[in-house]
N, C-alpha and C. Protein backbone atom coordinates (compact mmCIF):
# COMPACT_ATOMS: atom_id res chain seq x y z
N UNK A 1 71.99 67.33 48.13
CA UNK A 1 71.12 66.54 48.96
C UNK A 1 70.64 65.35 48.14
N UNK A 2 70.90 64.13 48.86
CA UNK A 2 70.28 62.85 48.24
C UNK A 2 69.06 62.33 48.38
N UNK A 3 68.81 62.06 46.91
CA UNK A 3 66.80 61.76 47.75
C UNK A 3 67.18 59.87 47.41
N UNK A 4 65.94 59.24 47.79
CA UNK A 4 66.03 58.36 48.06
C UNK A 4 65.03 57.69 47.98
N UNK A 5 64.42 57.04 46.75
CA UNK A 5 62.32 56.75 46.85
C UNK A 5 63.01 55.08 47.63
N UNK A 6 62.34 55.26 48.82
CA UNK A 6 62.37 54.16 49.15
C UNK A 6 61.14 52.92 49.52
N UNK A 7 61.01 52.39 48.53
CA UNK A 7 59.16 51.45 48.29
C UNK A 7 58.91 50.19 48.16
N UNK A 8 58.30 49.76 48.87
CA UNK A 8 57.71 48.74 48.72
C UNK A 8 57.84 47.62 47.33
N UNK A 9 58.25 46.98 46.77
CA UNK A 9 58.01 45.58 45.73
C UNK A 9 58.67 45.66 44.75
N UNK A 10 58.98 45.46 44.31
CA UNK A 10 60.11 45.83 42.86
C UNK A 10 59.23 45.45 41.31
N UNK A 11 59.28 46.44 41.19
CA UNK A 11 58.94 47.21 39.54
C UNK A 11 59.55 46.59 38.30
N UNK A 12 59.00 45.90 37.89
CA UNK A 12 59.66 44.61 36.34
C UNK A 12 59.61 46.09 35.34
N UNK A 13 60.26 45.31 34.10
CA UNK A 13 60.07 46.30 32.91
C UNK A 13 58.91 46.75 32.46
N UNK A 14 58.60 47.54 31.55
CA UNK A 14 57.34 48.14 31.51
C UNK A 14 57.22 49.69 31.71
N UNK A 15 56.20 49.92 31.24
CA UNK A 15 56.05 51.38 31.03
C UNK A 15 56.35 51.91 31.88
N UNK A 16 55.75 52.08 33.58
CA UNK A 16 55.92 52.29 34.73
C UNK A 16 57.70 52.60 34.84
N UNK A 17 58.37 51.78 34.97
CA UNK A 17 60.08 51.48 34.98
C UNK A 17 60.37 52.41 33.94
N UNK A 18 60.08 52.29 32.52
CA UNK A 18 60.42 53.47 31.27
C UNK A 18 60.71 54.92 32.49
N UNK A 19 59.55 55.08 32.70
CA UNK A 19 59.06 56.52 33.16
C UNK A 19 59.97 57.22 34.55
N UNK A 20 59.60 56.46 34.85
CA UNK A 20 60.02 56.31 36.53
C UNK A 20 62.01 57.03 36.14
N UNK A 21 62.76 55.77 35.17
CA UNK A 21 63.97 56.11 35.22
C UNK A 21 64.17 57.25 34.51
N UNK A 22 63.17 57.53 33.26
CA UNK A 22 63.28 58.67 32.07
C UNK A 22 63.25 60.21 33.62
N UNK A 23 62.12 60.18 34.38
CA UNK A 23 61.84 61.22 34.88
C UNK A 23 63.29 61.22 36.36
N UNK A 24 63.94 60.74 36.46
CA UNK A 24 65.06 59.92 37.92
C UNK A 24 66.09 60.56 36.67
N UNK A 25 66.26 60.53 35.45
CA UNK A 25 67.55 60.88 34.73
C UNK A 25 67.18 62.46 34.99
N UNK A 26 66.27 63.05 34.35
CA UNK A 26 65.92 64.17 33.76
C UNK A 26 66.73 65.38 35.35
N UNK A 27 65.53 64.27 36.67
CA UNK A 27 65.74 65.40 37.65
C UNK A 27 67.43 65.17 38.16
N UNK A 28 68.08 64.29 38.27
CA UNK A 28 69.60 64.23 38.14
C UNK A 28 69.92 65.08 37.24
N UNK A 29 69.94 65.36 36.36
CA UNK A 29 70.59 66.31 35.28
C UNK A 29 69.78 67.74 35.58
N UNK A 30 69.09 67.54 36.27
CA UNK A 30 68.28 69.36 36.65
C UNK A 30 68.63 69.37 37.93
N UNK A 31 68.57 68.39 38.26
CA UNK A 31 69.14 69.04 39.60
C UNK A 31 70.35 68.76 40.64
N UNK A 32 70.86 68.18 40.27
CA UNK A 32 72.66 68.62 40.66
C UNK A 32 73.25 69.68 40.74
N UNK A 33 73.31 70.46 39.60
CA UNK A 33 73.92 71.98 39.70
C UNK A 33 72.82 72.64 40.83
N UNK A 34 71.58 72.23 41.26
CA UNK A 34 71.09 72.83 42.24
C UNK A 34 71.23 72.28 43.56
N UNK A 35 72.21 71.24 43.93
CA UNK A 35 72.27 70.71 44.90
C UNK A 35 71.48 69.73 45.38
N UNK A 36 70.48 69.21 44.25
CA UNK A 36 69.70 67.90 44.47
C UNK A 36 70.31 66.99 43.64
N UNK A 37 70.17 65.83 44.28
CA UNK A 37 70.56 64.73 43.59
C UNK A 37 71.88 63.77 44.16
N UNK A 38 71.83 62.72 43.59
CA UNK A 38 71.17 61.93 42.58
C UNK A 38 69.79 61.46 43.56
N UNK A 39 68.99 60.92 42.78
CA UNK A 39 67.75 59.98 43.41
C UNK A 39 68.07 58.65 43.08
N UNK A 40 67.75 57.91 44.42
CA UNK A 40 68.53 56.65 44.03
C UNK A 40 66.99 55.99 44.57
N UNK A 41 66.77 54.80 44.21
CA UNK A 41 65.33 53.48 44.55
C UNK A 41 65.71 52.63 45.52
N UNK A 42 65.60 51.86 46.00
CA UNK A 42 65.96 51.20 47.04
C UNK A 42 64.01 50.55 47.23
N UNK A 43 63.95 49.76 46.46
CA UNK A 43 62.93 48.84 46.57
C UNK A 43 63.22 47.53 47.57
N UNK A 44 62.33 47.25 48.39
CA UNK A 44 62.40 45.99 49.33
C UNK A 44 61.17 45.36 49.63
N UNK A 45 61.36 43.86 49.81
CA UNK A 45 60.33 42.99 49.76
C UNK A 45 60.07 42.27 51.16
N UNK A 46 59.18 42.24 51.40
CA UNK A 46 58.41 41.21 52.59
C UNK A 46 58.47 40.06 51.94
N UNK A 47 59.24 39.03 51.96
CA UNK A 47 59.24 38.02 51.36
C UNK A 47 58.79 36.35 52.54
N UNK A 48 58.61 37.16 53.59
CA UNK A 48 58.62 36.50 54.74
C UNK A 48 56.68 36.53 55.01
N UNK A 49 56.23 37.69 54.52
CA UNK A 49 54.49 37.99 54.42
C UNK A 49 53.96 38.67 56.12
N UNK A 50 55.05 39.48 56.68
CA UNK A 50 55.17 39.84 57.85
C UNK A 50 53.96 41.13 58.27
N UNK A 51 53.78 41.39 56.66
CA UNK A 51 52.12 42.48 56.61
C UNK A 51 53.47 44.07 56.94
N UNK A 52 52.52 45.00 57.27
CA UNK A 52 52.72 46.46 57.60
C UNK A 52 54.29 46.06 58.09
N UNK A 53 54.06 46.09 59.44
CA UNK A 53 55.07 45.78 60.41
C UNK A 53 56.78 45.68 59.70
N UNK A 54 56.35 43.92 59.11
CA UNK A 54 57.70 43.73 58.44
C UNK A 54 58.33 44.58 57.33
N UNK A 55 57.31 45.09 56.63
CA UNK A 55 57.41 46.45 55.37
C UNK A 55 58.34 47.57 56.15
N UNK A 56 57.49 48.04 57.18
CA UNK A 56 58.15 49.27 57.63
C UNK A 56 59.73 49.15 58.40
N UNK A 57 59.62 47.81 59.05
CA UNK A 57 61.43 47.56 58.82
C UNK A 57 62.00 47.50 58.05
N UNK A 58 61.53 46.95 56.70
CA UNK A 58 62.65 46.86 55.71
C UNK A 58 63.01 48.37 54.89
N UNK A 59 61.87 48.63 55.37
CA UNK A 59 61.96 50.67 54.99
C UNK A 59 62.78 51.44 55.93
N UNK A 60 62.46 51.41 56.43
CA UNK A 60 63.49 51.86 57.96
C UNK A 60 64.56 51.79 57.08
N UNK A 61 65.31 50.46 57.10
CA UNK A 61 66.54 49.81 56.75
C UNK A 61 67.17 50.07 55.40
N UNK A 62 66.11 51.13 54.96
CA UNK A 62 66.63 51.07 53.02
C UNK A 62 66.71 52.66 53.80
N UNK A 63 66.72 53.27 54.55
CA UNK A 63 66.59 54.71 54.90
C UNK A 63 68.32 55.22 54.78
N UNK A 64 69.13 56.19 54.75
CA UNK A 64 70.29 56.10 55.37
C UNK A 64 69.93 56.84 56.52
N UNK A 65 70.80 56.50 57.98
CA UNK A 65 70.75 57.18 58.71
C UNK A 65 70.60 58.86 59.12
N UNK A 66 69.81 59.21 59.75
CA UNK A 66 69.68 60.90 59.62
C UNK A 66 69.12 61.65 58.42
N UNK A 67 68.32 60.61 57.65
CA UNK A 67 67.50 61.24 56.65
C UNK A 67 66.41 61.74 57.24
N UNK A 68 65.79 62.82 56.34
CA UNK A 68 64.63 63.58 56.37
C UNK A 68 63.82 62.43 56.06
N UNK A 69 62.58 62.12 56.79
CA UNK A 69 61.59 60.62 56.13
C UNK A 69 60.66 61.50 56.13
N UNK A 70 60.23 60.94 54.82
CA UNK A 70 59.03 61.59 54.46
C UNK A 70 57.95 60.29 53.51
N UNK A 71 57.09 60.30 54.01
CA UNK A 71 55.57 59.12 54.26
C UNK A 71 55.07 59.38 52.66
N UNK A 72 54.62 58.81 51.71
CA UNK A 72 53.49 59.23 50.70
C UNK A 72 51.88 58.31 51.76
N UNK A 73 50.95 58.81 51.82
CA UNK A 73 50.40 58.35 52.22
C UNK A 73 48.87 59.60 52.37
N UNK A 74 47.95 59.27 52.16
CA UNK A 74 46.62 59.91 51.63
C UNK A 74 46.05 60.62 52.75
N UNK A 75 46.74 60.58 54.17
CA UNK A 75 46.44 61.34 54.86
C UNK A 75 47.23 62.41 54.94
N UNK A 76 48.44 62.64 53.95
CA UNK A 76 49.67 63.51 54.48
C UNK A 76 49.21 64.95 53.81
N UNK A 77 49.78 66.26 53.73
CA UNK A 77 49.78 67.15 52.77
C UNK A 77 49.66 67.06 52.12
N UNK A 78 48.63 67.73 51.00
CA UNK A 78 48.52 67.67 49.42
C UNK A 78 48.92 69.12 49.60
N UNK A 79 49.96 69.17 48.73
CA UNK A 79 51.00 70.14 48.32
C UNK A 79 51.07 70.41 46.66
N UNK A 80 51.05 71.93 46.39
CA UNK A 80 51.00 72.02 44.88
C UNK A 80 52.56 71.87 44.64
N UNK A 81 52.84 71.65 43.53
CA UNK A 81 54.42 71.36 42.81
C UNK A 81 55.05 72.60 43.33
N UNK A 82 55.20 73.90 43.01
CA UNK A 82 56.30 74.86 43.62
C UNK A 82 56.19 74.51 45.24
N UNK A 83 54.69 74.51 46.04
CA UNK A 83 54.92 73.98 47.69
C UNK A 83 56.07 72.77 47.61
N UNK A 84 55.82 72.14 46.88
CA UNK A 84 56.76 70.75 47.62
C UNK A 84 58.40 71.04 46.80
N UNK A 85 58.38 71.75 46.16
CA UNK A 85 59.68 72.13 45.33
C UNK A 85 60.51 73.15 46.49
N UNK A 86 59.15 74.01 47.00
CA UNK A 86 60.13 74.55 48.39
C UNK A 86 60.17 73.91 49.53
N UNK A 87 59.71 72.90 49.60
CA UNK A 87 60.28 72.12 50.93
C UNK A 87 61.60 71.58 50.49
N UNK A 88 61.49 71.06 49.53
CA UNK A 88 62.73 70.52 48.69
C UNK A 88 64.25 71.06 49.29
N UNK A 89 64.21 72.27 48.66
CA UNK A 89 64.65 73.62 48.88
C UNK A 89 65.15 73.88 50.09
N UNK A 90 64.15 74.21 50.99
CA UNK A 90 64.13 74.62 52.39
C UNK A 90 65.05 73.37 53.20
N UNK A 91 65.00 72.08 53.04
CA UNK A 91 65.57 70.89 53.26
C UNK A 91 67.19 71.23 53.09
N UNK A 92 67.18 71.71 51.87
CA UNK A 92 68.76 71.45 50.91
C UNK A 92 69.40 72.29 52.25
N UNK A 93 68.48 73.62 51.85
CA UNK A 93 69.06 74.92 52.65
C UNK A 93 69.12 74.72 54.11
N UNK A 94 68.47 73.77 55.05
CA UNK A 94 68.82 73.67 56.23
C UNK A 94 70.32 72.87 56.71
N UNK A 95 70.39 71.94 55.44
CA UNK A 95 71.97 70.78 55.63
C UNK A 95 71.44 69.35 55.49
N UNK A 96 70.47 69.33 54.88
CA UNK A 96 69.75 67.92 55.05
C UNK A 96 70.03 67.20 54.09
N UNK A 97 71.24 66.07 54.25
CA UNK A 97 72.20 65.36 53.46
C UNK A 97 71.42 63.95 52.23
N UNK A 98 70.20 63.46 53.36
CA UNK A 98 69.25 62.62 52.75
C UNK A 98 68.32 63.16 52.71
N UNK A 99 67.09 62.75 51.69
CA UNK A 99 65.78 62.75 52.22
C UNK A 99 65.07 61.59 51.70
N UNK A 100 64.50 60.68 52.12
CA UNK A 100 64.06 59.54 52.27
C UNK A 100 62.48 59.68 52.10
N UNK A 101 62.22 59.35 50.94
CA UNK A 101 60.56 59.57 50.45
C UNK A 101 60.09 57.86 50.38
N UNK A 102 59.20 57.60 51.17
CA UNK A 102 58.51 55.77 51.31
C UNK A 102 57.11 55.96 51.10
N UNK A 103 57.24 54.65 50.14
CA UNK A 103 56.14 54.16 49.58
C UNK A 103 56.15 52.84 50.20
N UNK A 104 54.68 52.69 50.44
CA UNK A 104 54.39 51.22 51.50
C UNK A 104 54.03 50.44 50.52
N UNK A 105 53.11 49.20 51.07
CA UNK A 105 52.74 48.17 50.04
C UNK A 105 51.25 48.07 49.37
N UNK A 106 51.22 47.44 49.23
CA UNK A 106 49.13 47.44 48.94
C UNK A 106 48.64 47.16 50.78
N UNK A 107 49.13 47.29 51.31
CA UNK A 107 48.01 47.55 52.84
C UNK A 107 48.24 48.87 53.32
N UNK A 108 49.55 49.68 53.11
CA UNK A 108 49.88 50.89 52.76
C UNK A 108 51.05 51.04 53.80
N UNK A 109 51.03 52.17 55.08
CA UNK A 109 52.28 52.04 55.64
C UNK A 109 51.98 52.04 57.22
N UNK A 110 52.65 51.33 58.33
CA UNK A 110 52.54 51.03 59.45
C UNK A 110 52.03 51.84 60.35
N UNK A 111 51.22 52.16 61.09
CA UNK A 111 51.23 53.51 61.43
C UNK A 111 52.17 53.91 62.26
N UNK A 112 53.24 53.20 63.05
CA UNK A 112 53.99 53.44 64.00
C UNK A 112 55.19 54.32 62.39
N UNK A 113 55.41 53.97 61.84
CA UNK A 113 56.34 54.52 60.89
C UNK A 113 56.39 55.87 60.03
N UNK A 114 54.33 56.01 59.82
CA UNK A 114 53.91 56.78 59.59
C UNK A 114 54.25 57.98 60.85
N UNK A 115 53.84 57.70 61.90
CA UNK A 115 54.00 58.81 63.12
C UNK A 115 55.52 59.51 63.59
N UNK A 116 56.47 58.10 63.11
CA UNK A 116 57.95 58.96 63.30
C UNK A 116 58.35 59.45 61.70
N UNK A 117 57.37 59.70 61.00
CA UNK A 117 57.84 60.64 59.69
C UNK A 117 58.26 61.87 60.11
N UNK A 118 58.95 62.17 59.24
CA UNK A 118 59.31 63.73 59.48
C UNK A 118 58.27 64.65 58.87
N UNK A 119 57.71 64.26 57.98
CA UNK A 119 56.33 64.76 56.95
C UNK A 119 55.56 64.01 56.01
N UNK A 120 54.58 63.91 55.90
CA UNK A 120 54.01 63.01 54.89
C UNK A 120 53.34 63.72 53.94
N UNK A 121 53.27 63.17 52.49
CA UNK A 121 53.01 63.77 51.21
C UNK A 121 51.70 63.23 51.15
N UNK A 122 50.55 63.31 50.14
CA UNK A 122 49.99 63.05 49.61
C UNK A 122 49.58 63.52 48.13
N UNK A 123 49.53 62.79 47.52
CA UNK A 123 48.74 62.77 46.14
C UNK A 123 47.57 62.81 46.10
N UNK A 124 46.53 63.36 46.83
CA UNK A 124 45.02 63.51 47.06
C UNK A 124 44.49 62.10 47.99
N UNK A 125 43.31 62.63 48.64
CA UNK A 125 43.05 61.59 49.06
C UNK A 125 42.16 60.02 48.26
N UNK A 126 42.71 60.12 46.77
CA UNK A 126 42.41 58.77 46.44
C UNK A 126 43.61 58.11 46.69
N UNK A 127 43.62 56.52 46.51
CA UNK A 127 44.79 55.66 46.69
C UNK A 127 45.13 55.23 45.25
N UNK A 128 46.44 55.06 45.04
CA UNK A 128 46.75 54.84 43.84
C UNK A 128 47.75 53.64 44.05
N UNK A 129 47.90 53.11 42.55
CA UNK A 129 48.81 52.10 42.46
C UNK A 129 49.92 52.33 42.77
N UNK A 130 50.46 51.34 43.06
CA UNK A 130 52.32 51.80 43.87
C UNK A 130 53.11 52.22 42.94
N UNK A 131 52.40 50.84 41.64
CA UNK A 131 53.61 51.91 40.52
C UNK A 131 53.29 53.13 39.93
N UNK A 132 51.73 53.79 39.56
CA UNK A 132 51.58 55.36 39.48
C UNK A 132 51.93 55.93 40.65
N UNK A 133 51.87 55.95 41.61
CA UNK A 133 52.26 56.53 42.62
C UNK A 133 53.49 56.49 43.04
N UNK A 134 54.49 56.05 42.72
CA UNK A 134 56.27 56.12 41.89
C UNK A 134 56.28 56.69 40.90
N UNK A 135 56.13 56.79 39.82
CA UNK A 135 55.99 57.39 38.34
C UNK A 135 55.75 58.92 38.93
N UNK A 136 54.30 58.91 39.55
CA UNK A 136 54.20 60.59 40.17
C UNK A 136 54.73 60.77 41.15
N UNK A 137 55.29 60.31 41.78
CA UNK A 137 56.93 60.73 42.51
C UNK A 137 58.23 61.46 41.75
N UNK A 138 58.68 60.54 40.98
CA UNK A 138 59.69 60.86 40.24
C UNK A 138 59.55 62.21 39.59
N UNK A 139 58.10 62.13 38.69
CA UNK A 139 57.87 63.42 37.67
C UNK A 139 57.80 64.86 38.80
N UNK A 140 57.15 64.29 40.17
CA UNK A 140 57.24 65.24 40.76
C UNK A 140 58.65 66.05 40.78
N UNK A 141 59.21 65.10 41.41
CA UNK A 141 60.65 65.64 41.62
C UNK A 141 61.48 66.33 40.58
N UNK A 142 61.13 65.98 39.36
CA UNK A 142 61.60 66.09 38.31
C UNK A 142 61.66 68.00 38.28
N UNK A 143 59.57 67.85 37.96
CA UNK A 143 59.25 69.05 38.62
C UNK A 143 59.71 69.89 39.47
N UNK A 144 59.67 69.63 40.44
CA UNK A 144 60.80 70.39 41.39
C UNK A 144 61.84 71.17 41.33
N UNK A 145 62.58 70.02 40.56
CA UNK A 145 64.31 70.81 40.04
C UNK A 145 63.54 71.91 38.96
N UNK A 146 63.27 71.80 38.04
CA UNK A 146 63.02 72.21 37.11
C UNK A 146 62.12 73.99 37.63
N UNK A 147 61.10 73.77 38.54
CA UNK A 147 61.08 75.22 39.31
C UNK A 147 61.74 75.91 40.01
N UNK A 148 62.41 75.28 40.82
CA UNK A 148 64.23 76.09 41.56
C UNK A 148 64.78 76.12 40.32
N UNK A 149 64.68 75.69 39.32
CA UNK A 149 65.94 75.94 38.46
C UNK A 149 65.13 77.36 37.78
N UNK A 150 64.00 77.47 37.30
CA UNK A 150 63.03 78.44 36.95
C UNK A 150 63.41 77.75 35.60
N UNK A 151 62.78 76.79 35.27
CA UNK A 151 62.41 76.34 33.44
C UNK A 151 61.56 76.91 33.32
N UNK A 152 60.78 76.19 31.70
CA UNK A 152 59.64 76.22 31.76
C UNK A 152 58.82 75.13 31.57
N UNK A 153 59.32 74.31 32.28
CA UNK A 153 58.09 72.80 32.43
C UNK A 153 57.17 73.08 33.12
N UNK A 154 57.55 73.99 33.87
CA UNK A 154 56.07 73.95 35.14
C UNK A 154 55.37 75.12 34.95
N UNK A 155 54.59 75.41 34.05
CA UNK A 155 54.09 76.93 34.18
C UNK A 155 52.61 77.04 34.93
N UNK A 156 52.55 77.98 35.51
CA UNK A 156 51.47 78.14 36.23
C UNK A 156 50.32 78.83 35.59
């Protein structure tokens, strides 16, 4: 199953980018033999200043067709790491070829886009920067593989 962070503005070099790809290698290499992977970015820009609206088309459009969409957004589920490692899971195990995780912009995400999610995540209800809030995407995921796989990165 292919994931897919698909977000808002594109990420220059810098610590953020370090992390982001260090934790995008790690869960590729953990999780392939489990049937996740690769995670691929697909960053896109409003370059036109179209607000929400134009964002959530160009998200749409970075989606592949018949993906699982799934929202980060502060109203969605706050899910502990093994919860969202078994949705993960539960996804792979139903046939679900994409899954399409979006990050909006600094006004956040449309609500019409938000409502045809398939599920929305949250990271608590504070708001965070787009690029920590990518960084804790990735590590999440990372996470993830790494509990279906039963390491020991994640101990409880």
């Amino acid at each position: 199953m292919r994931l897919h962070l698909c977000v808002v503005g594109r990420l220059r070099s810098g610590p953020e980018r370090e992390l982001i790809d260090d934790y995008l290698k790690r869960f590729d290499r953990t999780g392939r033999p489990l049937g996740l992977g690769p995670a691929v970015e697909h960053e896109v820009e409003d370059r036109k200043g179209g607000g929400m609206d134009a964002e959530a088309t160009l998200l749409t459009r970075a989606c592949p067709a018949g993906a699982v969409r799934v929202v980060l957004d502060e109203r969605g589920d706050a899910m502990s790491s093994p919860e969202f490692a078994a949705r993960l899971s539960r996804w792979r195990d139903a046939g679900a070829q994409d899954v399409a995780l979006m990050i909006g912009g600094a006004d956040g995400l449309a609500p019409a886009l938000r409502d045809q999610a398939d599920a929305a995540l949250s990271f608590g209800r504070m708001v965070w920067p787009h690029a920590l809030a990518r960084v804790m995407l990735a590590e999440q995921l990372y996470r993830a593989a790494t509990i279906l796989a039963g390491s020991p990165y994640h101990r409880v």
